[in-house]
PDB file of N, CA and C in Angstrom:
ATOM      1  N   UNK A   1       0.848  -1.193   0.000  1.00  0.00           N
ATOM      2  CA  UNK A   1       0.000   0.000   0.000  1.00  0.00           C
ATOM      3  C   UNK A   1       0.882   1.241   0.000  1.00  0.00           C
ATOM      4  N   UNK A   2       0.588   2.043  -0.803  1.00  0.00           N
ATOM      5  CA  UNK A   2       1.339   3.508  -0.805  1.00  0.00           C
ATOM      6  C   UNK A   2       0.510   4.315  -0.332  1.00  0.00           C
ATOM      7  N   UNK A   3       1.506   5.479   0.460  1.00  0.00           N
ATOM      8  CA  UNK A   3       0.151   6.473   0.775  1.00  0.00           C
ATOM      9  C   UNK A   3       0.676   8.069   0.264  1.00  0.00           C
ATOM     10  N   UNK A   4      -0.267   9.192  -0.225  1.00  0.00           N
ATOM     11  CA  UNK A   4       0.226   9.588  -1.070  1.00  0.00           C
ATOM     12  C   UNK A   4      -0.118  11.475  -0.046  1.00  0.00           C
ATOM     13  N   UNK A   5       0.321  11.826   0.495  1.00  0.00           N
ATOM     14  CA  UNK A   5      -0.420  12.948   1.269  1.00  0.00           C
ATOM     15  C   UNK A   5      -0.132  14.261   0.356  1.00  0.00           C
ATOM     16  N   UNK A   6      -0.935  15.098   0.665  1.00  0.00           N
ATOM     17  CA  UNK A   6      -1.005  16.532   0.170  1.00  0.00           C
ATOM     18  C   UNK A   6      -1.145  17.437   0.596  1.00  0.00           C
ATOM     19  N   UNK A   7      -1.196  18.636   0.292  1.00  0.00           N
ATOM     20  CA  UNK A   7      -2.040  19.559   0.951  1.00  0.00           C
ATOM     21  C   UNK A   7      -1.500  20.934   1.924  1.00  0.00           C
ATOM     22  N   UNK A   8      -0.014  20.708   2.399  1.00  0.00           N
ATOM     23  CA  UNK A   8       0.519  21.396   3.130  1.00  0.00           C
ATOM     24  C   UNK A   8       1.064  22.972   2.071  1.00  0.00           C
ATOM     25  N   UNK A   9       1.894  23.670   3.363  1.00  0.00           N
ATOM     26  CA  UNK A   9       2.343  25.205   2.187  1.00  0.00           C
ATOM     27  C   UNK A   9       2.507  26.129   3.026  1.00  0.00           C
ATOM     28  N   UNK A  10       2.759  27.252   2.833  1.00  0.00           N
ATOM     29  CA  UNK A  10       2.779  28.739   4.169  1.00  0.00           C
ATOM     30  C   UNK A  10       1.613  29.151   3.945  1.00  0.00           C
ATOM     31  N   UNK A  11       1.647  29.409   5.412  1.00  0.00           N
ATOM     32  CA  UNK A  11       0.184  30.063   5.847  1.00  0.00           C
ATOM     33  C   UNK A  11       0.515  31.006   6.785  1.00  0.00           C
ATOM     34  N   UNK A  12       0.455  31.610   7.253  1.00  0.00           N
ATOM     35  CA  UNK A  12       0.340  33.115   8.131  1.00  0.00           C
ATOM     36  C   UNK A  12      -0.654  32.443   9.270  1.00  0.00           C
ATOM     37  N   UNK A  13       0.116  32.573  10.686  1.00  0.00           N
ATOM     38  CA  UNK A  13      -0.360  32.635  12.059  1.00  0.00           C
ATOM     39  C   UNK A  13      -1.716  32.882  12.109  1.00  0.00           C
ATOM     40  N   UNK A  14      -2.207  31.835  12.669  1.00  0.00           N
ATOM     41  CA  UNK A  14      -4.035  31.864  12.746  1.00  0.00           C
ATOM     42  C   UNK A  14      -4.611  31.648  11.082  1.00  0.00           C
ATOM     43  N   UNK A  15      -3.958  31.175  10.531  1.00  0.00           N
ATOM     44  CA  UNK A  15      -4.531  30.449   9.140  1.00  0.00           C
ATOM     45  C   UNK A  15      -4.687  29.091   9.313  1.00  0.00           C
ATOM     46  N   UNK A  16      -5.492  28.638   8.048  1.00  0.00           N
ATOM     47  CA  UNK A  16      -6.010  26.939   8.072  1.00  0.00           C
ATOM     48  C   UNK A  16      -5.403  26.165   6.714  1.00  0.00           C
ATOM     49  N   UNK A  17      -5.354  25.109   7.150  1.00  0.00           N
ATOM     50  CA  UNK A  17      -5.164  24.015   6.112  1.00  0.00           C
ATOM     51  C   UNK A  17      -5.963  23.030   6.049  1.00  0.00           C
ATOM     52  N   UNK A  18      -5.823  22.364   4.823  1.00  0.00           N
ATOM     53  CA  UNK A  18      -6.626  21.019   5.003  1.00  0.00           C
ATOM     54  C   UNK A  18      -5.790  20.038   4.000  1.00  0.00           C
ATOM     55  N   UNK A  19      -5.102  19.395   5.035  1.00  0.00           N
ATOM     56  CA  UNK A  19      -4.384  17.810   4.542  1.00  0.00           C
ATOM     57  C   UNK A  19      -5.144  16.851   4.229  1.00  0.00           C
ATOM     58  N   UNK A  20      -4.806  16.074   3.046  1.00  0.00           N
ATOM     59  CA  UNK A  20      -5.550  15.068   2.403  1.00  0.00           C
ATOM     60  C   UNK A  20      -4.206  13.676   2.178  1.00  0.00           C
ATOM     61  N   UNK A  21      -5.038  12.351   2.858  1.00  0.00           N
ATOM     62  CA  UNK A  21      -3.600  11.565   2.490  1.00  0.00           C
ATOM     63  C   UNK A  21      -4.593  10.019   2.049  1.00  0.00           C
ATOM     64  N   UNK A  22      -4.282   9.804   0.556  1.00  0.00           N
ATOM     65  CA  UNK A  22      -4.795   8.556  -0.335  1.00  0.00           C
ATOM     66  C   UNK A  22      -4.401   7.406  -0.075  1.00  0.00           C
ATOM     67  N   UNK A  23      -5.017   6.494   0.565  1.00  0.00           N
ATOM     68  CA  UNK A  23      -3.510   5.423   0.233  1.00  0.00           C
ATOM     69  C   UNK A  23      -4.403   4.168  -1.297  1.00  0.00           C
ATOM     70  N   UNK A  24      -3.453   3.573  -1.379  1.00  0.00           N
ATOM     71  CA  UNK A  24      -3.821   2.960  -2.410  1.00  0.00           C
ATOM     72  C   UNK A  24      -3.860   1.483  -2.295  1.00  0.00           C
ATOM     73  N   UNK A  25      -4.676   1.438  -1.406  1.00  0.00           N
ATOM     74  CA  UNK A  25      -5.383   0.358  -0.643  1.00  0.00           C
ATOM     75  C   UNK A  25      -5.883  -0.239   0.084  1.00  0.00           C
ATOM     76  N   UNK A  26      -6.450  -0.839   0.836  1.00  0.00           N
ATOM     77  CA  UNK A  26      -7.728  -0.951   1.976  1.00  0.00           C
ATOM     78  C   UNK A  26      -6.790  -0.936   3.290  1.00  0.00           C
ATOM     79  N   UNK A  27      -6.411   0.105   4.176  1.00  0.00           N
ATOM     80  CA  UNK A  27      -5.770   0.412   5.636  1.00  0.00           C
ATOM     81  C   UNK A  27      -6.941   0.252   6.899  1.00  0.00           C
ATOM     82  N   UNK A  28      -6.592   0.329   8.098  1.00  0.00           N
ATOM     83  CA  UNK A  28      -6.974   0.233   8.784  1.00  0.00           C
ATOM     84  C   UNK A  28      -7.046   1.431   9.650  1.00  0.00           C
ATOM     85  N   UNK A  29      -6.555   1.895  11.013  1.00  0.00           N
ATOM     86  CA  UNK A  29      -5.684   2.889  11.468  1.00  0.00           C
ATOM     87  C   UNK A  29      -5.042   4.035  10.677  1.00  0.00           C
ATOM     88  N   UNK A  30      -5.755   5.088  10.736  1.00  0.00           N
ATOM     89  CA  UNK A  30      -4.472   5.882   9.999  1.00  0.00           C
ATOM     90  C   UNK A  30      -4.173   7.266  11.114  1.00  0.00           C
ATOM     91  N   UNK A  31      -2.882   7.689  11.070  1.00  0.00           N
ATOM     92  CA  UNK A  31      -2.765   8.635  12.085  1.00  0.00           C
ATOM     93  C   UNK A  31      -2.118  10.224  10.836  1.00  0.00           C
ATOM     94  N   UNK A  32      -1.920  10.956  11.911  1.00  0.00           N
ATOM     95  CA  UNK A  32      -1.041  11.936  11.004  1.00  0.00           C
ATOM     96  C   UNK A  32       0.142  12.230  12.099  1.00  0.00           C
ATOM     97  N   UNK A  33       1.442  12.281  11.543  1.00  0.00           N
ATOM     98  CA  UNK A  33       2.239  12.862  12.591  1.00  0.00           C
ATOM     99  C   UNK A  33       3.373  14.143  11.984  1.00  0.00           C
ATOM    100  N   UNK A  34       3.890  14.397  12.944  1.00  0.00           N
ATOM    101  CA  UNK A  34       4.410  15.890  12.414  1.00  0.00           C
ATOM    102  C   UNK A  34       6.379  15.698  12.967  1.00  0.00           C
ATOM    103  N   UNK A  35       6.838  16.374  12.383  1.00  0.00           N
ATOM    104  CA  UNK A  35       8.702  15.666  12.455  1.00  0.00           C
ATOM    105  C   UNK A  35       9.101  17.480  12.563  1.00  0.00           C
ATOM    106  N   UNK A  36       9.944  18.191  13.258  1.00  0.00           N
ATOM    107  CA  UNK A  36      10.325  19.432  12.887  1.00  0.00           C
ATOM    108  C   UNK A  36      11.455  19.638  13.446  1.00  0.00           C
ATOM    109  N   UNK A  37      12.286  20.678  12.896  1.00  0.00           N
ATOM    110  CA  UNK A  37      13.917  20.014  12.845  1.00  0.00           C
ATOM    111  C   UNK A  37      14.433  20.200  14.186  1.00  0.00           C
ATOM    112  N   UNK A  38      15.030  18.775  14.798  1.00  0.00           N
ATOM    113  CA  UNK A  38      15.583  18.913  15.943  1.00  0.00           C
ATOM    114  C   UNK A  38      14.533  18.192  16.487  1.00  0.00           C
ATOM    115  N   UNK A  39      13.449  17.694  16.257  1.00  0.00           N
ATOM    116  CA  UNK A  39      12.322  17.195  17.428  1.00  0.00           C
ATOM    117  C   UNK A  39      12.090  15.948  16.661  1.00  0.00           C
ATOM    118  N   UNK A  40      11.891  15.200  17.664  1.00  0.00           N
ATOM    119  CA  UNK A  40      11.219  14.054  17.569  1.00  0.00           C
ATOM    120  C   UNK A  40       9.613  13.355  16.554  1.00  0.00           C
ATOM    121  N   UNK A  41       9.584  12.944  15.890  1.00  0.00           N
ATOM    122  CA  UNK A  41       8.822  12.159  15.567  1.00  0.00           C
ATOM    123  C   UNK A  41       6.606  12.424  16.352  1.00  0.00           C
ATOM    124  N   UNK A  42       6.362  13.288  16.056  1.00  0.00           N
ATOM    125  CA  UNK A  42       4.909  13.248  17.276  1.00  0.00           C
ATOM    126  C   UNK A  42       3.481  12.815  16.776  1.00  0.00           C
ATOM    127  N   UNK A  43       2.876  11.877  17.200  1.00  0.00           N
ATOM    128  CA  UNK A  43       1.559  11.802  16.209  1.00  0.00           C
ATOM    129  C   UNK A  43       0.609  12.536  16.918  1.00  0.00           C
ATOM    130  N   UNK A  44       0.123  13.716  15.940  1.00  0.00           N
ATOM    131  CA  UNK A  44      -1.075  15.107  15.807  1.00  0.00           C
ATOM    132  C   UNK A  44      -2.122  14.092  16.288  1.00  0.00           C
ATOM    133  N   UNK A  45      -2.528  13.308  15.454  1.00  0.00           N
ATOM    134  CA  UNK A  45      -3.817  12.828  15.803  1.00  0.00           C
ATOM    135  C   UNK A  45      -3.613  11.586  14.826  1.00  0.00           C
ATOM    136  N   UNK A  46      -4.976  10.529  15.178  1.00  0.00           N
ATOM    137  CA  UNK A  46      -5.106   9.073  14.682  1.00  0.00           C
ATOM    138  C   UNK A  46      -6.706   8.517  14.846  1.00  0.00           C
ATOM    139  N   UNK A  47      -7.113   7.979  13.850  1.00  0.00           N
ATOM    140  CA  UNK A  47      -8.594   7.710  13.813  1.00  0.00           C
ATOM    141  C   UNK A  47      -8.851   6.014  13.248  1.00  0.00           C
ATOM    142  N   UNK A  48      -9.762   5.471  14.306  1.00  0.00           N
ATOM    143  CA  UNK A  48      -9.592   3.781  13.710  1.00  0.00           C
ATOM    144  C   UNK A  48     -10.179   3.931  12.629  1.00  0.00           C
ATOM    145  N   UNK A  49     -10.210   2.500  11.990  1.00  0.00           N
ATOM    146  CA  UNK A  49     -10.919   2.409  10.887  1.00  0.00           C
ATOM    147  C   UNK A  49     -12.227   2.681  10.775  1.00  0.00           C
ATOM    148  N   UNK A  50     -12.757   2.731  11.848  1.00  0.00           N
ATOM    149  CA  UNK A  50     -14.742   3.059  11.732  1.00  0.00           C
ATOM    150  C   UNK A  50     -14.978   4.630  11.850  1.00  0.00           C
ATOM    151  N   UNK A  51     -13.278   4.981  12.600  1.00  0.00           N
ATOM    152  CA  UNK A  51     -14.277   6.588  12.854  1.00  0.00           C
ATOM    153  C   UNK A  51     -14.525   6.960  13.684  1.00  0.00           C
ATOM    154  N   UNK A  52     -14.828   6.200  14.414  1.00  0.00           N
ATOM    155  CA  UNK A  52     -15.457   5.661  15.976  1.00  0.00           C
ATOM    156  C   UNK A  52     -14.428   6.603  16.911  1.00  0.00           C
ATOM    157  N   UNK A  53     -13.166   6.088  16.546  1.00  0.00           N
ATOM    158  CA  UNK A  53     -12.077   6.047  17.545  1.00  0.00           C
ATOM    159  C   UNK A  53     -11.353   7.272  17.265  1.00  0.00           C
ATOM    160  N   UNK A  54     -11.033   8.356  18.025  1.00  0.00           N
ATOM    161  CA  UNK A  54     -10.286   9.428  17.399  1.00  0.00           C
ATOM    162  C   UNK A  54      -9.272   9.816  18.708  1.00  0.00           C
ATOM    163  N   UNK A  55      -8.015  10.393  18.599  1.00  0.00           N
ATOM    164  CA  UNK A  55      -7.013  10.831  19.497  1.00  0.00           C
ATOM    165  C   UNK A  55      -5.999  12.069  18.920  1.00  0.00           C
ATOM    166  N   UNK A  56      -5.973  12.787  19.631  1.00  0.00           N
ATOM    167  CA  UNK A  56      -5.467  13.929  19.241  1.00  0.00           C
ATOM    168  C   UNK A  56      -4.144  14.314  20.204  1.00  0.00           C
ATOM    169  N   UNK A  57      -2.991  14.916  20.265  1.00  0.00           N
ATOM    170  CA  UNK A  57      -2.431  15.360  20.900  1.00  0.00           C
ATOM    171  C   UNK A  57      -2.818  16.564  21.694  1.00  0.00           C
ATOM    172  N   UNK A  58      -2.444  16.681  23.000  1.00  0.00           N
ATOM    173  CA  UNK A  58      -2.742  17.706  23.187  1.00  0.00           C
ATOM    174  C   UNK A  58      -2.358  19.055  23.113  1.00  0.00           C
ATOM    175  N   UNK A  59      -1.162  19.374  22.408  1.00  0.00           N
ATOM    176  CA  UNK A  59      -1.043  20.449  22.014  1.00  0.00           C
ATOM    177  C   UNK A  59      -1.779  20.861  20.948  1.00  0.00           C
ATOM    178  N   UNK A  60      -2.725  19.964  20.174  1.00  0.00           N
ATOM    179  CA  UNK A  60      -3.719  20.710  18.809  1.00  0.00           C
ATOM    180  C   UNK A  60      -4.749  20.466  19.039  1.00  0.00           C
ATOM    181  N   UNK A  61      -5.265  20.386  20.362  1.00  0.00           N
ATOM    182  CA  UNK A  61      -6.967  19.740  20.126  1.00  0.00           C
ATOM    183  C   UNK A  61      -7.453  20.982  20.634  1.00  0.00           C
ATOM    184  N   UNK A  62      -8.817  21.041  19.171  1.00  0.00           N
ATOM    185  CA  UNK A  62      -9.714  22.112  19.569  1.00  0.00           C
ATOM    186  C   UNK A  62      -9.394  22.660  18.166  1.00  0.00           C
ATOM    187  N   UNK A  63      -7.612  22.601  17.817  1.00  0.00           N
ATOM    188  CA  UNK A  63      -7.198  23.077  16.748  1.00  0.00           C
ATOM    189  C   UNK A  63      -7.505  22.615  15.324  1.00  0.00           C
ATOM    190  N   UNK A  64      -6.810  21.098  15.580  1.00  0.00           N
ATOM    191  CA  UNK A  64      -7.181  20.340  14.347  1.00  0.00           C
ATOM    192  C   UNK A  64      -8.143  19.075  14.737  1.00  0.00           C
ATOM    193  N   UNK A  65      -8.682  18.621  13.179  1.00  0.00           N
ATOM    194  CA  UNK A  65      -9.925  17.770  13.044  1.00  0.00           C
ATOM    195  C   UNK A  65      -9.212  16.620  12.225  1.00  0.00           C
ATOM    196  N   UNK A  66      -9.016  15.286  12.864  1.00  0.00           N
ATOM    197  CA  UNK A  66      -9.121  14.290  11.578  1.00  0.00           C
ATOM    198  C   UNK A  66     -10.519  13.590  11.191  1.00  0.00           C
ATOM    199  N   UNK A  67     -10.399  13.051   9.994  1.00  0.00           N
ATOM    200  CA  UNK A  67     -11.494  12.466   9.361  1.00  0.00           C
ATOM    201  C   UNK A  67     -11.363  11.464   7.732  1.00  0.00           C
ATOM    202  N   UNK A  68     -11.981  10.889   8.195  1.00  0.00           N
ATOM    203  CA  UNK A  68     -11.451   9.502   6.856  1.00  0.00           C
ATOM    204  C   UNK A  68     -13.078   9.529   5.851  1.00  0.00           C
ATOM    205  N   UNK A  69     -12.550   8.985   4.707  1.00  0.00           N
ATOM    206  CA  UNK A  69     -13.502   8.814   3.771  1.00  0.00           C
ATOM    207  C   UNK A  69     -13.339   7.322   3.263  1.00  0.00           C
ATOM    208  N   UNK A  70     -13.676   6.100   3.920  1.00  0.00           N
ATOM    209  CA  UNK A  70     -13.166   4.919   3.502  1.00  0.00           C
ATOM    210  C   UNK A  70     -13.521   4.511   2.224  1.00  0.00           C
ATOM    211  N   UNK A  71     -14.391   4.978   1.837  1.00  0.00           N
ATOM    212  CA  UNK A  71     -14.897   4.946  -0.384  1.00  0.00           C
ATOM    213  C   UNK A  71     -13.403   5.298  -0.636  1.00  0.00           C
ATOM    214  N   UNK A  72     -13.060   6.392  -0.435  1.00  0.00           N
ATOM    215  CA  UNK A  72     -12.005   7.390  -1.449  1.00  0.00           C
ATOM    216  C   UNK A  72     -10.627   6.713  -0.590  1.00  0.00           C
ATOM    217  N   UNK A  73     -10.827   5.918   0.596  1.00  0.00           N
ATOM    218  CA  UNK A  73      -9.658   5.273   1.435  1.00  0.00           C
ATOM    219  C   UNK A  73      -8.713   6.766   1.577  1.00  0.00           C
ATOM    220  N   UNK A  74      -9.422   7.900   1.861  1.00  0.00           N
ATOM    221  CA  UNK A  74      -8.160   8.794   2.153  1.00  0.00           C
ATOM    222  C   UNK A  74      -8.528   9.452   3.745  1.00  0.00           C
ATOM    223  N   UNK A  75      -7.676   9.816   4.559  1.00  0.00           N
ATOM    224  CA  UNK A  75      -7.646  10.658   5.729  1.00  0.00           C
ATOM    225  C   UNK A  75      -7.040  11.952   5.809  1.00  0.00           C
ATOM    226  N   UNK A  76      -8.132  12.743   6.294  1.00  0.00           N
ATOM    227  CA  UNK A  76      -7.951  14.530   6.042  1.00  0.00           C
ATOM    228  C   UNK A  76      -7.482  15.259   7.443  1.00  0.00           C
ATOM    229  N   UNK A  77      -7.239  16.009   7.452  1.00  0.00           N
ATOM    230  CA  UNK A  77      -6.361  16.628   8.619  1.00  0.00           C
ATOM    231  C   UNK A  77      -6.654  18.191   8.144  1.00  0.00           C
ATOM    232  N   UNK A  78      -7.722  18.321   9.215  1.00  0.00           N
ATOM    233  CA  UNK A  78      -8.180  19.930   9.237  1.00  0.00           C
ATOM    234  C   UNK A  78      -7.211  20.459  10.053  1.00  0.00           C
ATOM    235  N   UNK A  79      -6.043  21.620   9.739  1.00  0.00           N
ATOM    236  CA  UNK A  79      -5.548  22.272  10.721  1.00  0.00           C
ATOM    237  C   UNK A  79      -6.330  24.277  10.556  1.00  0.00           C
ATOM    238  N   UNK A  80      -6.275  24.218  12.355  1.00  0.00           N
ATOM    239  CA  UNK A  80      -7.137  25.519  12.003  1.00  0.00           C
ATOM    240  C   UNK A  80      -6.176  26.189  13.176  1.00  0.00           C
ATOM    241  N   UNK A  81      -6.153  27.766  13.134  1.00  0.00           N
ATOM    242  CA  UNK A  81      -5.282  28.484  14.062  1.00  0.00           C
ATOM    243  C   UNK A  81      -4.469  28.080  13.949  1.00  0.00           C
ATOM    244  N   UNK A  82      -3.154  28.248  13.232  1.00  0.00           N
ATOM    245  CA  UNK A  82      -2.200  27.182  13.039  1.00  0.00           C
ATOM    246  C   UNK A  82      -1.485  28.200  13.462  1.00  0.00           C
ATOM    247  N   UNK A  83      -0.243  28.024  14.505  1.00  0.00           N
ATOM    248  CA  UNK A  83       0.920  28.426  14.998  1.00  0.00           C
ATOM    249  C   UNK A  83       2.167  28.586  14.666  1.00  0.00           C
ATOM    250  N   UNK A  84       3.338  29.543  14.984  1.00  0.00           N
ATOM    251  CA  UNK A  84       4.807  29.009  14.574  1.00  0.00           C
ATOM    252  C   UNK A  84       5.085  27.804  14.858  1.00  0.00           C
ATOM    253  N   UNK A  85       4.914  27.064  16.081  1.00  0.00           N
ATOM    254  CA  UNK A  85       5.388  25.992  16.673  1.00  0.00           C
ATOM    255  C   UNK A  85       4.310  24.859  15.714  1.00  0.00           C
ATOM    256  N   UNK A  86       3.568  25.042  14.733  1.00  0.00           N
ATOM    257  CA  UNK A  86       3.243  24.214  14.075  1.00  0.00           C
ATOM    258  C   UNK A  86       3.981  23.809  12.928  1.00  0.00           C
ATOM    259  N   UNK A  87       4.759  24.508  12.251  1.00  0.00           N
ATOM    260  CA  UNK A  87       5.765  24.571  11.420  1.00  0.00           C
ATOM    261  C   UNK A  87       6.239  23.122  11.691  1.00  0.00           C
ATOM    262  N   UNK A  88       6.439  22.154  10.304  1.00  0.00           N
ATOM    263  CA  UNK A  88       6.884  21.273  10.660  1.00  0.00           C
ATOM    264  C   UNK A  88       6.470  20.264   9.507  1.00  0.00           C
ATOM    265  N   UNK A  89       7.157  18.432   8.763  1.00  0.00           N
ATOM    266  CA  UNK A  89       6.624  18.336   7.857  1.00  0.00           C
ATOM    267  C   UNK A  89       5.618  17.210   8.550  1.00  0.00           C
ATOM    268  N   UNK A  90       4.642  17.035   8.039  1.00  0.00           N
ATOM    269  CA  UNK A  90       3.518  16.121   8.044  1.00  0.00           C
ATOM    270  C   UNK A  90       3.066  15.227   7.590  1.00  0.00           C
ATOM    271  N   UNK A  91       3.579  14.001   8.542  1.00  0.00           N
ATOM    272  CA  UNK A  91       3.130  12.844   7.613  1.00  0.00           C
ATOM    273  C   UNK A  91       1.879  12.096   8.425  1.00  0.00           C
ATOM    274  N   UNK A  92       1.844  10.735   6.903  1.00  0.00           N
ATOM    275  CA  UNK A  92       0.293  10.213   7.264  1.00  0.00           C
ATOM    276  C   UNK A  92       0.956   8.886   7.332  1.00  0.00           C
ATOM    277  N   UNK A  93       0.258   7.982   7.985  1.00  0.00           N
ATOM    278  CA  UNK A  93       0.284   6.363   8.410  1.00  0.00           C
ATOM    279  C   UNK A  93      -0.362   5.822   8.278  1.00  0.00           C
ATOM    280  N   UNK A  94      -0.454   4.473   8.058  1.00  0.00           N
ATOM    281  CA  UNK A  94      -1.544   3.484   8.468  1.00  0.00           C
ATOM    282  C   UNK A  94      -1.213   2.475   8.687  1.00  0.00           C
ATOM    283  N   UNK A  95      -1.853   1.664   9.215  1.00  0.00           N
ATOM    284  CA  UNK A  95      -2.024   0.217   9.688  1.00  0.00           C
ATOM    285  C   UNK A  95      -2.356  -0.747   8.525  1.00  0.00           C
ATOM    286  N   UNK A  96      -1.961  -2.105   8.583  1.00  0.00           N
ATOM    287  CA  UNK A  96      -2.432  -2.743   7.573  1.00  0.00           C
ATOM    288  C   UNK A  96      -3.410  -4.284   8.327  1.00  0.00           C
ATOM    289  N   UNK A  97      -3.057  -3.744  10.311  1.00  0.00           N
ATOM    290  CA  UNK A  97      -4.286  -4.920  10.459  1.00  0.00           C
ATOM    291  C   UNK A  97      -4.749  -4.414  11.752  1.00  0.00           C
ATOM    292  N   UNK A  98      -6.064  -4.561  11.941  1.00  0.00           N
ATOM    293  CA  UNK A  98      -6.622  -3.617  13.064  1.00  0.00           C
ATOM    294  C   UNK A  98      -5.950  -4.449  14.478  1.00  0.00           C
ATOM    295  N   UNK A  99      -6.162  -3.174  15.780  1.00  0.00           N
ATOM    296  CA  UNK A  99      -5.078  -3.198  16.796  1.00  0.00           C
ATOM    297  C   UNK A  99      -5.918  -3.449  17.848  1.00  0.00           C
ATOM    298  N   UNK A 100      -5.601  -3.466  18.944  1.00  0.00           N
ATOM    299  CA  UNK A 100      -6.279  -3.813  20.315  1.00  0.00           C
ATOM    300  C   UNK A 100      -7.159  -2.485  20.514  1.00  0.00           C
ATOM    301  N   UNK A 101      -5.762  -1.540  20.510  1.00  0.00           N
ATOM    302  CA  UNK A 101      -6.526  -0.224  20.832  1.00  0.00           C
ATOM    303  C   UNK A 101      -5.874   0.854  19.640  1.00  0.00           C
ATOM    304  N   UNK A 102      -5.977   2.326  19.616  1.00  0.00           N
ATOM    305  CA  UNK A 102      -5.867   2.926  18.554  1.00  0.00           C
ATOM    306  C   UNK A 102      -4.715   3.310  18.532  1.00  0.00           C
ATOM    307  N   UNK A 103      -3.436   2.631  17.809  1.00  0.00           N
ATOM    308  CA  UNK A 103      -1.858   3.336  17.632  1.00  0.00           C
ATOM    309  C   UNK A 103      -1.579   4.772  17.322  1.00  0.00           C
ATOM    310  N   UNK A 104      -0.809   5.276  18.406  1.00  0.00           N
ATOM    311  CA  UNK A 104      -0.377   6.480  18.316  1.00  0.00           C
ATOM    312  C   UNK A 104       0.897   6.709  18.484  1.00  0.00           C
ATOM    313  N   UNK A 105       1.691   5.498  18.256  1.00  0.00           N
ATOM    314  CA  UNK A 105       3.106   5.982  18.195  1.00  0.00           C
ATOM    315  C   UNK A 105       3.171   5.317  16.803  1.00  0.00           C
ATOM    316  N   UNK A 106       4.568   5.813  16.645  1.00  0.00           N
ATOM    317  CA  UNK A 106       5.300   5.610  14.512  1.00  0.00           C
ATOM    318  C   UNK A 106       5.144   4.245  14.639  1.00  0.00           C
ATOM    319  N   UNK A 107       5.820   3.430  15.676  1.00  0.00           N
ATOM    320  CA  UNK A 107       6.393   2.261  15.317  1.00  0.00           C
ATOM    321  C   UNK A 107       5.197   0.661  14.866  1.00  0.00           C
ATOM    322  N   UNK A 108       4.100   1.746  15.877  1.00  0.00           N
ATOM    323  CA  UNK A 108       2.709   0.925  15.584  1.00  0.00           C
ATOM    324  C   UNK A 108       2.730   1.107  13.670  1.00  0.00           C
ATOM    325  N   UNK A 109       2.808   1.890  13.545  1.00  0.00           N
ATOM    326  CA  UNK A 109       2.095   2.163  11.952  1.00  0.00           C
ATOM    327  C   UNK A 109       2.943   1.172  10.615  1.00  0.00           C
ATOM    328  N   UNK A 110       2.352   1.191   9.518  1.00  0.00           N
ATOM    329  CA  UNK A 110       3.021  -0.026   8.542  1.00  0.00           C
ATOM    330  C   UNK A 110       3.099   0.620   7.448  1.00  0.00           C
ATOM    331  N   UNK A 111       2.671   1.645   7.132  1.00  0.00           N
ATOM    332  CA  UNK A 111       2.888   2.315   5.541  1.00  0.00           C
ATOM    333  C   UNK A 111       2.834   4.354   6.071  1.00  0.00           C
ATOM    334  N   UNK A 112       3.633   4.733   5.382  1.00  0.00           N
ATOM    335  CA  UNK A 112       3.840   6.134   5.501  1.00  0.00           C
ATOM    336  C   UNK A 112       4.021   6.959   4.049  1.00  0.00           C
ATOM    337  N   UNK A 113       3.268   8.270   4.417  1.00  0.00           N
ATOM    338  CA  UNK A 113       3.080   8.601   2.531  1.00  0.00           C
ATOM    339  C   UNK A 113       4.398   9.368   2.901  1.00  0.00           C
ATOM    340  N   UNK A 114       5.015  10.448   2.043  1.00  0.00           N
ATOM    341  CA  UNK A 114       6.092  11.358   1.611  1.00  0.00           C
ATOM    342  C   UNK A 114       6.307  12.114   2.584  1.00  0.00           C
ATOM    343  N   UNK A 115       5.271  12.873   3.229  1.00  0.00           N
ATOM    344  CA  UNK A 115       5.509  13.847   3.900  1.00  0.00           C
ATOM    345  C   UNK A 115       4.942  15.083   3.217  1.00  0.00           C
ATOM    346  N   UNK A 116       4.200  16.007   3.922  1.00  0.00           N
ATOM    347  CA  UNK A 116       4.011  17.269   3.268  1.00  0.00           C
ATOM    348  C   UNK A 116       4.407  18.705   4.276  1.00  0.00           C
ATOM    349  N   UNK A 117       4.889  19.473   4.275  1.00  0.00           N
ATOM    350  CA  UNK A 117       5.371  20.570   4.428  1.00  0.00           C
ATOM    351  C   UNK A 117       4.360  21.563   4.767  1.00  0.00           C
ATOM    352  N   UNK A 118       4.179  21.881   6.240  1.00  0.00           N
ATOM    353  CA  UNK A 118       3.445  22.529   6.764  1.00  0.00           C
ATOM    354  C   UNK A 118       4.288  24.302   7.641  1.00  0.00           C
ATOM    355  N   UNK A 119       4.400  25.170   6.700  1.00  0.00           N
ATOM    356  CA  UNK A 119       5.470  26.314   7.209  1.00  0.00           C
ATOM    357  C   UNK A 119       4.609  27.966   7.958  1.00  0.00           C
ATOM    358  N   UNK A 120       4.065  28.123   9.276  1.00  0.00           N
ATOM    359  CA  UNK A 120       3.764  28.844   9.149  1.00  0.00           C
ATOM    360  C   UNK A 120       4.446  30.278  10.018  1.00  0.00           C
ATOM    361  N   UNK A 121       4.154  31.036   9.369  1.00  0.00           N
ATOM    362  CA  UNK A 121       5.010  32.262   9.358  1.00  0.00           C
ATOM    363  C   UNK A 121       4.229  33.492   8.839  1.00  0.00           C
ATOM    364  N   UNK A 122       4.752  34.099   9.264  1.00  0.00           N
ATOM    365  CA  UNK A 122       4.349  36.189   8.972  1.00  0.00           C
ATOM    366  C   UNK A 122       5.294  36.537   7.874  1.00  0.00           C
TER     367      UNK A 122
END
């Protein structure tokens, strides 16, 4: 399975985005996580396969929204009020077999798209 994300770019402090990530084939779990230079690896947020199940970090909740479209097999990542300290690139994950409970670290995850580039600034 490949996963193919999009959607990132500069935005100006208190602007929005909306990440879109395809994969190209039936996943389970998909999370989004964010990498920025010098820091660690963090997953933003992660939603099971039904939808049902959603987890957010708490430095963005309230901020951003995930949400899956299992027809189109893609997961979207509303970021809203977006910060300097959001700056950072953004990737998407998934699972390829459902879990006990909902993975929120990298090492849980089995397929990762490119990464997209989330820069915000004045």
């Amino acid at each position: 399975v490949q996963l193919q994300a999009s959607g990132g770019g500069l935005v100006q402090p208190g602007g929005s985005l909306r990440l879109s990530c395809t994969a190209s084939g039936r996943t389970f779990a998909m999370g989004w996580f964010r990498q920025a230079p010098g820091k660690e690896r963090e997953c933003v947020a992660a939603i099971s396969w039904t939808g049902h199940i959603i987890s957010y970090a708490d430095s963005v909740k309230g901020r951003f929204t995930i949400s899956r479209d299992n027809a189109k097999n893609t997961v979207y990542l509303q970021v809203n009020s977006l910060k300097p300290d959001d700056t950072a690139v953004y990737y998407c994950a998934a699972r390829r077999t459902v879990s006990v409970r909902l993975a929120t670290t990298h090492w849980e995850y089995d397929y990762w798209g490119q990464g997209t580039l989330v820069t915000v600034s004045s």
